[in-house]
N, C-alpha and C. Protein backbone atom coordinates (compact mmCIF):
# COMPACT_ATOMS: atom_id res chain seq x y z
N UNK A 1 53.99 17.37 27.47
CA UNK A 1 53.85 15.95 27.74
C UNK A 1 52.88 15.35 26.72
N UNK A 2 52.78 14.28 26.08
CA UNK A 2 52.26 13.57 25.10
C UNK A 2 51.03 13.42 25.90
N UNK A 3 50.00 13.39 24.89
CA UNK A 3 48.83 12.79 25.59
C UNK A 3 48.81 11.18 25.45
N UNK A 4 48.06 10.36 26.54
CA UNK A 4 48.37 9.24 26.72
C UNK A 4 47.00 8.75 26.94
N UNK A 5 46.41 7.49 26.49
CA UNK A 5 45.49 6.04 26.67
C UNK A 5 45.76 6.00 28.13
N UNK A 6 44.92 6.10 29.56
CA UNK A 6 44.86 5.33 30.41
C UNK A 6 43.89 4.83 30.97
N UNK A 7 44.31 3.42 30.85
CA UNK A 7 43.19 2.52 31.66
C UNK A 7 43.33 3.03 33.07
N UNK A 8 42.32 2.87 33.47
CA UNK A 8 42.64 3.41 35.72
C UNK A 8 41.00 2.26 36.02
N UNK A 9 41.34 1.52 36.23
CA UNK A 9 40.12 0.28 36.67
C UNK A 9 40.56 -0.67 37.76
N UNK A 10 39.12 -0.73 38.63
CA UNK A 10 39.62 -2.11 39.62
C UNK A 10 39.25 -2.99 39.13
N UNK A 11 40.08 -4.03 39.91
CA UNK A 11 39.91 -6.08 39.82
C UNK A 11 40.11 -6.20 40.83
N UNK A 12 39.55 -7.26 41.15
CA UNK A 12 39.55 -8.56 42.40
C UNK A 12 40.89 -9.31 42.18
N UNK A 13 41.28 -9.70 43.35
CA UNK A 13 42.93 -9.92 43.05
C UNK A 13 43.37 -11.11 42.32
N UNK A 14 42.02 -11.92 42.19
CA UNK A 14 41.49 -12.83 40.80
C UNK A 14 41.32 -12.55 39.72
N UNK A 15 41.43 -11.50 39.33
CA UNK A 15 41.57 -10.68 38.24
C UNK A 15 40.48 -10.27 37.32
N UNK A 16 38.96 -10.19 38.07
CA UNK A 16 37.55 -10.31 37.78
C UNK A 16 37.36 -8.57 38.07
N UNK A 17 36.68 -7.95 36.92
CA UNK A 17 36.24 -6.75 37.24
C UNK A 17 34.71 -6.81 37.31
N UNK A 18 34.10 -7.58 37.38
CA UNK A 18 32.79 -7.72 37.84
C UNK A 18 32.56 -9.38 38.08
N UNK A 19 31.41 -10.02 38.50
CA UNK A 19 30.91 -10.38 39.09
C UNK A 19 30.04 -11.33 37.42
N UNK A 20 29.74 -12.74 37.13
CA UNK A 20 29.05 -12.93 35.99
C UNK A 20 27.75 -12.50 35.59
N UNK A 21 27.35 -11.69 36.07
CA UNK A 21 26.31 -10.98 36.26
C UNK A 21 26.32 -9.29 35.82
N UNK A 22 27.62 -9.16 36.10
CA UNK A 22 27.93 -8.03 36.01
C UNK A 22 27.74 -6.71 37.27
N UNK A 23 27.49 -7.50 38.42
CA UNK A 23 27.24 -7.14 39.28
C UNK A 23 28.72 -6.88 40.08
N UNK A 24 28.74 -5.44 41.09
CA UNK A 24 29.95 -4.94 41.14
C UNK A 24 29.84 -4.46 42.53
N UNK A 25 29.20 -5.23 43.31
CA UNK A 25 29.08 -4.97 44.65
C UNK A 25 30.19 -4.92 45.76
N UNK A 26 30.72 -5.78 45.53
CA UNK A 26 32.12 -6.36 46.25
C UNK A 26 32.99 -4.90 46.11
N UNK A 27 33.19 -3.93 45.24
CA UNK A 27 33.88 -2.98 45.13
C UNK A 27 33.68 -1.97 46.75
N UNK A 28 32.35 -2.11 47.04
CA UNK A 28 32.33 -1.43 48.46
C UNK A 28 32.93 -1.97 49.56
N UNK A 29 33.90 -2.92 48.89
CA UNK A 29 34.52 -3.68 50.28
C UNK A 29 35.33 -2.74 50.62
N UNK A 30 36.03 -1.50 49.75
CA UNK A 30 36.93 -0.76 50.36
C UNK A 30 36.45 0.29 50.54
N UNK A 31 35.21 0.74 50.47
CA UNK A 31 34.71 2.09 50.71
C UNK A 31 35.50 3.05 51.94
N UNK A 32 36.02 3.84 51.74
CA UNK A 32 36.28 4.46 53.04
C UNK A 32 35.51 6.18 53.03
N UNK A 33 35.08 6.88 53.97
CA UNK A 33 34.86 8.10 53.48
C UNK A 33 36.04 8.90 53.50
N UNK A 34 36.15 9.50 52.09
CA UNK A 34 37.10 10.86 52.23
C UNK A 34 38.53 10.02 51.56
N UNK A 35 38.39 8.32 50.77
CA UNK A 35 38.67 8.19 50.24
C UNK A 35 38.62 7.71 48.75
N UNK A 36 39.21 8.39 47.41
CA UNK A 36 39.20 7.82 46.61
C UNK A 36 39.95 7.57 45.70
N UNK A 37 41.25 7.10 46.65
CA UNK A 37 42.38 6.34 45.78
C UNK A 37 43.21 6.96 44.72
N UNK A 38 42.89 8.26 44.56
CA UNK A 38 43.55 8.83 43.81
C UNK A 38 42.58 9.33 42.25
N UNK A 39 41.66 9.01 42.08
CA UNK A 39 40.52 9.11 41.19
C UNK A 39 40.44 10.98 41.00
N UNK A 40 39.91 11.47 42.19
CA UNK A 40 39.70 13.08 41.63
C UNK A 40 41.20 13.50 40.89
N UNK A 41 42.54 13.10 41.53
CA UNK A 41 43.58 14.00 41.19
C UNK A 41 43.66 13.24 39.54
N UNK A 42 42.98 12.12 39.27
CA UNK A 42 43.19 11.37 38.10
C UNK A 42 42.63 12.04 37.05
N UNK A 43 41.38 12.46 37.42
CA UNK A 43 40.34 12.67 36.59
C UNK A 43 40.58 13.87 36.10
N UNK A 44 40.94 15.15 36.74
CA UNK A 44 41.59 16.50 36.37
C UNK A 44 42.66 16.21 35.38
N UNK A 45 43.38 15.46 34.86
CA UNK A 45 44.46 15.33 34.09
C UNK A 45 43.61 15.00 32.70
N UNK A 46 41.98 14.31 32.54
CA UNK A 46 41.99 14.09 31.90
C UNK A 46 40.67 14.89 30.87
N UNK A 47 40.74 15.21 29.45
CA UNK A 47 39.68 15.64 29.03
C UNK A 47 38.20 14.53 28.17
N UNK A 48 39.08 13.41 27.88
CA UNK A 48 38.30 12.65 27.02
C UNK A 48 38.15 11.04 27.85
N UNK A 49 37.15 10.72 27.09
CA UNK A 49 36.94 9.59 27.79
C UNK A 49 35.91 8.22 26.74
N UNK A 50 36.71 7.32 26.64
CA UNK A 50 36.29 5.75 25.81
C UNK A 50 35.99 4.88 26.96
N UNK A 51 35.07 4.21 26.58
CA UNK A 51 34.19 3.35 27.39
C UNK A 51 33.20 2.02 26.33
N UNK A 52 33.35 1.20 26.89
CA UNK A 52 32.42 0.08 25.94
C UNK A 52 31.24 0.23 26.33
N UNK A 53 30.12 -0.31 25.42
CA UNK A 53 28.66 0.38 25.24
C UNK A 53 28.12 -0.78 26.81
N UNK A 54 28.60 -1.52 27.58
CA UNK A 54 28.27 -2.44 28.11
C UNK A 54 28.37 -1.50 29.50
N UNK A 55 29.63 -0.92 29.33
CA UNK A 55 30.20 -0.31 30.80
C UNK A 55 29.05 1.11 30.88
N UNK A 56 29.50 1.56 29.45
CA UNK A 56 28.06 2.44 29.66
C UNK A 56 27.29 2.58 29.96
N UNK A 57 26.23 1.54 29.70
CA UNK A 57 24.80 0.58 29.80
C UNK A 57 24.55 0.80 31.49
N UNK A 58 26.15 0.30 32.15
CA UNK A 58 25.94 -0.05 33.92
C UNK A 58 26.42 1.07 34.05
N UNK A 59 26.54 1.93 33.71
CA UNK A 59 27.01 3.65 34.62
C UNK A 59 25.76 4.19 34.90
N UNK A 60 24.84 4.20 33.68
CA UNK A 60 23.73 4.68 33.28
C UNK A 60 22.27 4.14 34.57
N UNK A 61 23.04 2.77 34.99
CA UNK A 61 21.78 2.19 35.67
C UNK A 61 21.86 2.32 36.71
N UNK A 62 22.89 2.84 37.42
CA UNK A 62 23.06 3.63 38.72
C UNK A 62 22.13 4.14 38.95
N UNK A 63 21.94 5.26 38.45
CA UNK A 63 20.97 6.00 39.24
C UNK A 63 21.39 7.17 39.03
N UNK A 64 22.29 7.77 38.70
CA UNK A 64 23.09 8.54 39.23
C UNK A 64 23.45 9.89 38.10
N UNK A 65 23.56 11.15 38.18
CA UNK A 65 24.48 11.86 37.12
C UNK A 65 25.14 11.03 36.50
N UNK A 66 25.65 10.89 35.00
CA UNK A 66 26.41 10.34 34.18
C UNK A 66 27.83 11.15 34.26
N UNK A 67 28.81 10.43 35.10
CA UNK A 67 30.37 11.02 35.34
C UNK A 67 30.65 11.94 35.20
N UNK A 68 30.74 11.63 33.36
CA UNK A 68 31.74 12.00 32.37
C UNK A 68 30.93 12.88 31.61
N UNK A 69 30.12 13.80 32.28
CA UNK A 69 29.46 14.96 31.23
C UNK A 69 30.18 15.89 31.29
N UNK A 70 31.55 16.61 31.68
CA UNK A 70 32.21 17.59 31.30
C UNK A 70 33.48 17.25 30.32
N UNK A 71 33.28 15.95 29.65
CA UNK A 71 34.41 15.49 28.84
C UNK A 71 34.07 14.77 27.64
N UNK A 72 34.89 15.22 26.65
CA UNK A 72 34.06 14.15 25.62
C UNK A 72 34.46 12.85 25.46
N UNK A 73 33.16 12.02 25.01
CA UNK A 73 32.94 10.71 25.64
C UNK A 73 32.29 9.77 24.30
N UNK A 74 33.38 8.89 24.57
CA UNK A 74 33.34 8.05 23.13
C UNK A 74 32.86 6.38 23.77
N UNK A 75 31.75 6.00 23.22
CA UNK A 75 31.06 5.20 23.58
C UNK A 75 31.60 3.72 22.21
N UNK A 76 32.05 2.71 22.59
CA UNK A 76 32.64 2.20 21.52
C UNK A 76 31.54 1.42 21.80
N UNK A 77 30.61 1.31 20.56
CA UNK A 77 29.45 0.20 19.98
C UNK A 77 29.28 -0.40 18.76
N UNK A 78 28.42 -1.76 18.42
CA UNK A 78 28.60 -2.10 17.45
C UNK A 78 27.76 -1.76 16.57
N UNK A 79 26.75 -0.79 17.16
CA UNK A 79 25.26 -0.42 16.24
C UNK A 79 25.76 1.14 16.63
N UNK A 80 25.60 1.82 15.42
CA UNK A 80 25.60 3.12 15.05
C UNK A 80 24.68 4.37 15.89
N UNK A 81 24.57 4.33 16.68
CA UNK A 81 23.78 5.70 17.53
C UNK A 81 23.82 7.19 17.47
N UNK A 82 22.77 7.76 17.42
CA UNK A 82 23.11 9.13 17.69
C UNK A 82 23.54 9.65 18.80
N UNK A 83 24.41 10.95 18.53
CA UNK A 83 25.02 11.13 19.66
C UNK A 83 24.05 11.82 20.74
N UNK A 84 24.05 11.66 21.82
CA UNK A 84 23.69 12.07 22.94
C UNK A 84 24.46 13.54 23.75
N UNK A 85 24.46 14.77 23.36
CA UNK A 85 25.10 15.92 24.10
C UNK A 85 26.70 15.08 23.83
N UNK A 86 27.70 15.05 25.20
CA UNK A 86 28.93 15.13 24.51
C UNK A 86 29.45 13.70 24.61
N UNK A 87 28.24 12.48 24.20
CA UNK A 87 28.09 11.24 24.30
C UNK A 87 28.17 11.18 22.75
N UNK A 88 29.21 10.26 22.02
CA UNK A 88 29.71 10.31 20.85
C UNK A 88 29.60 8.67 20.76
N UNK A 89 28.92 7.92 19.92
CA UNK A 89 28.51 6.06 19.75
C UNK A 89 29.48 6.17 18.62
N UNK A 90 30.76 5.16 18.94
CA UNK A 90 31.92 4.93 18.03
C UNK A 90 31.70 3.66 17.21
N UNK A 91 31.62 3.60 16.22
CA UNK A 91 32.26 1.58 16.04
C UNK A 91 32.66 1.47 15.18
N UNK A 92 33.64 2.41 14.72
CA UNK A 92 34.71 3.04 13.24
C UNK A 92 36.16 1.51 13.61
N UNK A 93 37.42 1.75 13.31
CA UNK A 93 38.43 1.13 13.68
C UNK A 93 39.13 2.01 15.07
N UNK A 94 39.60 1.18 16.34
CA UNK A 94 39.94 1.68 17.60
C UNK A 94 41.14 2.51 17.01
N UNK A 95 42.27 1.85 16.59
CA UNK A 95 43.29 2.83 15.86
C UNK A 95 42.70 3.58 15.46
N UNK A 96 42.09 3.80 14.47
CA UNK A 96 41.65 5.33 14.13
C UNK A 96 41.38 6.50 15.06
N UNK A 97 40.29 5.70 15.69
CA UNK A 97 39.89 6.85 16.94
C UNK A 97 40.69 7.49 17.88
N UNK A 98 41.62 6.09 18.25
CA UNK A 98 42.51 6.88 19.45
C UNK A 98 43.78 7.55 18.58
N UNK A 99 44.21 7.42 17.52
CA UNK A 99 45.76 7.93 16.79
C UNK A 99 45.05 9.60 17.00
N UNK A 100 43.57 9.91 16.43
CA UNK A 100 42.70 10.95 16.31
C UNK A 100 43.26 11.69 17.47
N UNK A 101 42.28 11.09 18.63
CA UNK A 101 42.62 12.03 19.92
C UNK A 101 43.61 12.16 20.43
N UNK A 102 44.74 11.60 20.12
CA UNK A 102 45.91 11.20 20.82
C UNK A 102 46.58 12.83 20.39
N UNK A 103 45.80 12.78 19.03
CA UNK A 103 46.98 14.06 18.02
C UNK A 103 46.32 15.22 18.82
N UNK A 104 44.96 15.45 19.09
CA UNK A 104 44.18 16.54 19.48
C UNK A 104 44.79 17.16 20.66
N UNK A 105 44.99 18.50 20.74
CA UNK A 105 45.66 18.96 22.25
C UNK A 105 44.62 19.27 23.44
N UNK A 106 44.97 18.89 24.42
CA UNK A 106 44.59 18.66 25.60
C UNK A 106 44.77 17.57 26.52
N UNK A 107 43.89 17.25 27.64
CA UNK A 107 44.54 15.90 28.66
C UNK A 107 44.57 14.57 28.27
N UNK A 108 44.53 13.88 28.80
CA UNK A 108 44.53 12.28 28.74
C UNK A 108 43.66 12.15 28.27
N UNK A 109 43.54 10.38 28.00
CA UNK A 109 42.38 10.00 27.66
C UNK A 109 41.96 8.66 28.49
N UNK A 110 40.84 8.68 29.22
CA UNK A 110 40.49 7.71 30.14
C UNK A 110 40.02 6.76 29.20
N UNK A 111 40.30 5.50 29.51
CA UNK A 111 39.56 4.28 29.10
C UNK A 111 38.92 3.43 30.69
N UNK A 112 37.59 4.05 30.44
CA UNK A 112 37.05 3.56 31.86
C UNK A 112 36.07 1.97 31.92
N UNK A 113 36.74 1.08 30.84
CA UNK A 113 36.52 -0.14 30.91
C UNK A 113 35.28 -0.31 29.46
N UNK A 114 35.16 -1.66 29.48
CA UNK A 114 34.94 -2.57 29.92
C UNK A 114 36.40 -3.51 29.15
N UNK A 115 35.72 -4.86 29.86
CA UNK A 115 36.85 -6.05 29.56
C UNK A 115 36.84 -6.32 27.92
N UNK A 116 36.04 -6.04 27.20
CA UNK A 116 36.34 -6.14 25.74
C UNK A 116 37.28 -5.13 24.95
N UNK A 117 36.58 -3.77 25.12
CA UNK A 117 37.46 -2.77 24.53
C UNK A 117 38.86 -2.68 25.78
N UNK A 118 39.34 -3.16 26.84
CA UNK A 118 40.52 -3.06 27.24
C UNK A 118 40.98 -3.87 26.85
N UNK A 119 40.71 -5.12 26.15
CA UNK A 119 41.77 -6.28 25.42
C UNK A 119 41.56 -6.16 23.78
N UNK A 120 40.75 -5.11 23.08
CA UNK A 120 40.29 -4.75 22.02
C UNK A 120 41.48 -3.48 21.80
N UNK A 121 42.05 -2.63 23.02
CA UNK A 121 42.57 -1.61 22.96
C UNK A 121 44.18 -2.65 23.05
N UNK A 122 44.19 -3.16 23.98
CA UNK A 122 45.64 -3.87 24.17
C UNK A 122 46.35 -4.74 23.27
N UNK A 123 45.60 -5.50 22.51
CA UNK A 123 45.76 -5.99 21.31
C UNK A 123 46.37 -5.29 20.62
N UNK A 124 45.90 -4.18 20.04
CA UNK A 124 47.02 -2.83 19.33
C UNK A 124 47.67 -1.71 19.67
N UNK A 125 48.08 -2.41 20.77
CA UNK A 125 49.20 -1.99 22.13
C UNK A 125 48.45 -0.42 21.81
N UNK A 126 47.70 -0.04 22.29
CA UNK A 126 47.08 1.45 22.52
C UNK A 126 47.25 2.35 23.77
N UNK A 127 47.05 0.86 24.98
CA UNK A 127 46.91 1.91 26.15
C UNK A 127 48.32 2.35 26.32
N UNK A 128 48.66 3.31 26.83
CA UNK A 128 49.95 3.72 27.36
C UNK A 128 50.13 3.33 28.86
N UNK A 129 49.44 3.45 29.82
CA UNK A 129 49.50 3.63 31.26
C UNK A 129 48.49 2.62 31.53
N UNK A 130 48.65 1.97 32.72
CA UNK A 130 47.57 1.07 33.20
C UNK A 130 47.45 1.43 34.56
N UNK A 131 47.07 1.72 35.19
CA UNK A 131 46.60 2.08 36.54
C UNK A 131 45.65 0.87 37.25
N UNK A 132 45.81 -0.06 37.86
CA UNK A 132 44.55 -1.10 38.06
C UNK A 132 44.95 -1.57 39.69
N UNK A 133 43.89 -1.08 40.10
CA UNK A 133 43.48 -1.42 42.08
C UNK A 133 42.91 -2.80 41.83
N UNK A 134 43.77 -3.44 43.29
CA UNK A 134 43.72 -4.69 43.16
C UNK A 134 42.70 -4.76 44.39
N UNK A 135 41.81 -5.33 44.52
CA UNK A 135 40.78 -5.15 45.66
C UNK A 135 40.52 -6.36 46.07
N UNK A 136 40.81 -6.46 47.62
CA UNK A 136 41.43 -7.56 48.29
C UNK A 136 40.40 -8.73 48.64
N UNK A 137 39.64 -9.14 47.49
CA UNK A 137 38.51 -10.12 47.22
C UNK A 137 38.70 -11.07 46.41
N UNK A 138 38.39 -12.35 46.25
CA UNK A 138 38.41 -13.42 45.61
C UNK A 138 37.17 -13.84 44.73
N UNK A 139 36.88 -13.79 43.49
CA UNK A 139 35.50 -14.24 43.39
C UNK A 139 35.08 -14.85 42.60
N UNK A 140 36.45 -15.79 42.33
CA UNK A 140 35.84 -16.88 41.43
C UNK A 140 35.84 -17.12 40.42
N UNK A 141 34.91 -16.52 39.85
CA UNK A 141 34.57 -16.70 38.45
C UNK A 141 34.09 -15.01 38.23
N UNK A 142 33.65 -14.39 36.86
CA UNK A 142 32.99 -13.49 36.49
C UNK A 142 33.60 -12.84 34.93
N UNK A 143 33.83 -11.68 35.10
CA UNK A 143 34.12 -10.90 34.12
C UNK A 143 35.30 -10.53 33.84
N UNK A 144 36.88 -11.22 33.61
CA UNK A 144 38.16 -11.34 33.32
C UNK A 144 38.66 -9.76 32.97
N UNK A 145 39.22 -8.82 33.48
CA UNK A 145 39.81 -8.10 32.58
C UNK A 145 40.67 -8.28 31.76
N UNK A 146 41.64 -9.01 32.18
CA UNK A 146 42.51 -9.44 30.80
C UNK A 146 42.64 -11.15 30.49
N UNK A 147 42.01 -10.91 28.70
CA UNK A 147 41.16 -12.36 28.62
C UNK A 147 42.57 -13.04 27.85
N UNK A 148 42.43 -14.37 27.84
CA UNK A 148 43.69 -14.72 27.21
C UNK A 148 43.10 -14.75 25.54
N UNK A 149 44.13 -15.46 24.82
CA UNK A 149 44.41 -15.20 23.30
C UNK A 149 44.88 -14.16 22.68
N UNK A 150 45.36 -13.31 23.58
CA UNK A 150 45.77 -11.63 22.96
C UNK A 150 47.55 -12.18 23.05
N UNK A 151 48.80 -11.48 22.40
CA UNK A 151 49.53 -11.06 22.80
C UNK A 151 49.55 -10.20 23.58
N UNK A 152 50.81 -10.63 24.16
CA UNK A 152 51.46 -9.77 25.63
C UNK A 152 52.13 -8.56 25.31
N UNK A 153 51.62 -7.49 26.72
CA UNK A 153 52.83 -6.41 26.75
C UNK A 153 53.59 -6.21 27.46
N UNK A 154 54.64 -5.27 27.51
CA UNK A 154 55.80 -5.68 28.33
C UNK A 154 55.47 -4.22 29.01
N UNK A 155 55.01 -4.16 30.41
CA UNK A 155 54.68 -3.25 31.05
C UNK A 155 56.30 -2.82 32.47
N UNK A 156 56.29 -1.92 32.69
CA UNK A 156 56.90 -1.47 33.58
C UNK A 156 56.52 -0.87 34.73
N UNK A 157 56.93 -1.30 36.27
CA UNK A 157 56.27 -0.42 37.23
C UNK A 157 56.75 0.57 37.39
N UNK A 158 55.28 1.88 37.60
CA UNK A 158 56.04 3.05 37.42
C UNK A 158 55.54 3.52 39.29
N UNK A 159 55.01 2.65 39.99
CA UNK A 159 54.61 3.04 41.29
C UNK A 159 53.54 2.19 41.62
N UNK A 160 53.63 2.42 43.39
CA UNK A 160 52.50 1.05 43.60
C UNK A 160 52.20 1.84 45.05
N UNK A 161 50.84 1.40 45.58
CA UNK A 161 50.24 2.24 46.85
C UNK A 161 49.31 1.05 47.37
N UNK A 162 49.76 0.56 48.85
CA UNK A 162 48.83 0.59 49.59
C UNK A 162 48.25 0.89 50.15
N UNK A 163 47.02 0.45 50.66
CA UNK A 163 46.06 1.32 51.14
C UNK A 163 45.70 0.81 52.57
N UNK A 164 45.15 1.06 53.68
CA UNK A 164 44.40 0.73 54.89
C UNK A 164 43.92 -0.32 54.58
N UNK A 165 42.52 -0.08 53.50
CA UNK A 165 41.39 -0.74 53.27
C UNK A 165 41.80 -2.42 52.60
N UNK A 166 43.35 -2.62 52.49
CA UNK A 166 43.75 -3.56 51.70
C UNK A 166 43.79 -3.50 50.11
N UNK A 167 43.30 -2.48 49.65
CA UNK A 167 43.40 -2.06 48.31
C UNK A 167 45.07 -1.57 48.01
N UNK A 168 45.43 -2.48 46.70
CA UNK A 168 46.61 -1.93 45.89
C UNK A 168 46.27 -2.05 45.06
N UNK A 169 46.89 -0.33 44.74
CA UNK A 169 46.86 0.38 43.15
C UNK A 169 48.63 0.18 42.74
N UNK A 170 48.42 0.01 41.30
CA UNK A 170 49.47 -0.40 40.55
C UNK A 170 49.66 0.34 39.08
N UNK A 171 50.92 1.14 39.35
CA UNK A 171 51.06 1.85 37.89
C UNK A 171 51.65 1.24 36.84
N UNK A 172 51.27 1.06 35.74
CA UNK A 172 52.76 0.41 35.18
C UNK A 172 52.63 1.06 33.70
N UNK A 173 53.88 1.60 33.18
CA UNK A 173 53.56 2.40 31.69
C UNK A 173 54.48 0.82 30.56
N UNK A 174 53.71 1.19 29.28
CA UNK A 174 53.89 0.00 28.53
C UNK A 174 55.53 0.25 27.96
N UNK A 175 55.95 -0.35 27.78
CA UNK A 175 57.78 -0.26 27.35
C UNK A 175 58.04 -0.69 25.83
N UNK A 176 57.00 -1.55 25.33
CA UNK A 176 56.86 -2.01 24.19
C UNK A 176 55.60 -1.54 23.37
N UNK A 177 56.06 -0.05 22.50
CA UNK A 177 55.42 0.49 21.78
C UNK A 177 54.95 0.40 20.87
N UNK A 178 55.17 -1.31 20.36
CA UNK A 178 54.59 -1.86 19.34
C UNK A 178 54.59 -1.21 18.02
């Protein structure tokens, strides 16, 4: 099987992945225990992982273990950093990087946000798969995942799940390979 770009991110059914603040509270509206949407069986498929230096920034301020320390992890920034263990600071051309890993053998490759590098990645039709939970909140205003001025892709549904909690997840693989 080809290795594949997947985005797997929630939005508000407004289409806001955070809050203008960047605040991401509202996501515990679906907390359930003993659920998580499909995330562990996700995450085993995958070995690598791209992330914008912003999304980074808020993983980091958790509190918490950093995820993605058993995978290597490409931090897309605009200032040059040293790498951190298997924390790799990118800000080469996105084509480059991903044609790179795409060729490399092993799993997927997560793109675990933010709203710049997912319309930075979509722009040069990169992602393959989009995976995005729609979380049954309204909020207005905030942080757009998909911003306009980009061309469009022509996505296909490849499966869709509801949930108890009012959460729908939505697969859709891109059809137009640009």
């Amino acid at each position: 099987m080809p290795k594949k770009l997947i985005l797997y991110i929630a939005m508000s059914l407004d289409g806001y992945i955070a809050r203008p603040d960047g605040n991401l509270d509202w996501l515990s509206s679906v907390e359930r225990p003993g659920e998580d949407y499909g995330y562990a069986d996700f995450v085993r498929t995958v070995d690598t992982v791209i992330m914008g230096r912003k999304t980074y920034d808020k993983v980091l301020s958790f509190g918490i273990p950093f995820p993605h320390s058993g995978r290597a992890c490409y931090i897309i920034t605009r200032q040059e950093r040293a790498p951190d263990g298997n924390v790799v600071f990118y800000s080469g051309p996105l084509t480059e990087l991903v044609t790179q890993l795409k060729s490399q053998p092993g799993g997927h490759i997560y793109c675990d946000g933010g709203a710049e590098l997912v319309n930075a990645l979509r722009r040069d039709n990169l992602i393959d798969t989009y995976v995005v939970s729609i979380i049954p909140v309204l909020l207005g205003s905030g942080i757009r995942l998909f911003q306009d001025g980009s061309p469009g892709n022509t996505l296909q549904l490849m499966e869709s799940k509801a949930f108890d909690s009012g959460l729908v997840q939505l697969m859709y693989e891109r059809v137009d390979k640009g």
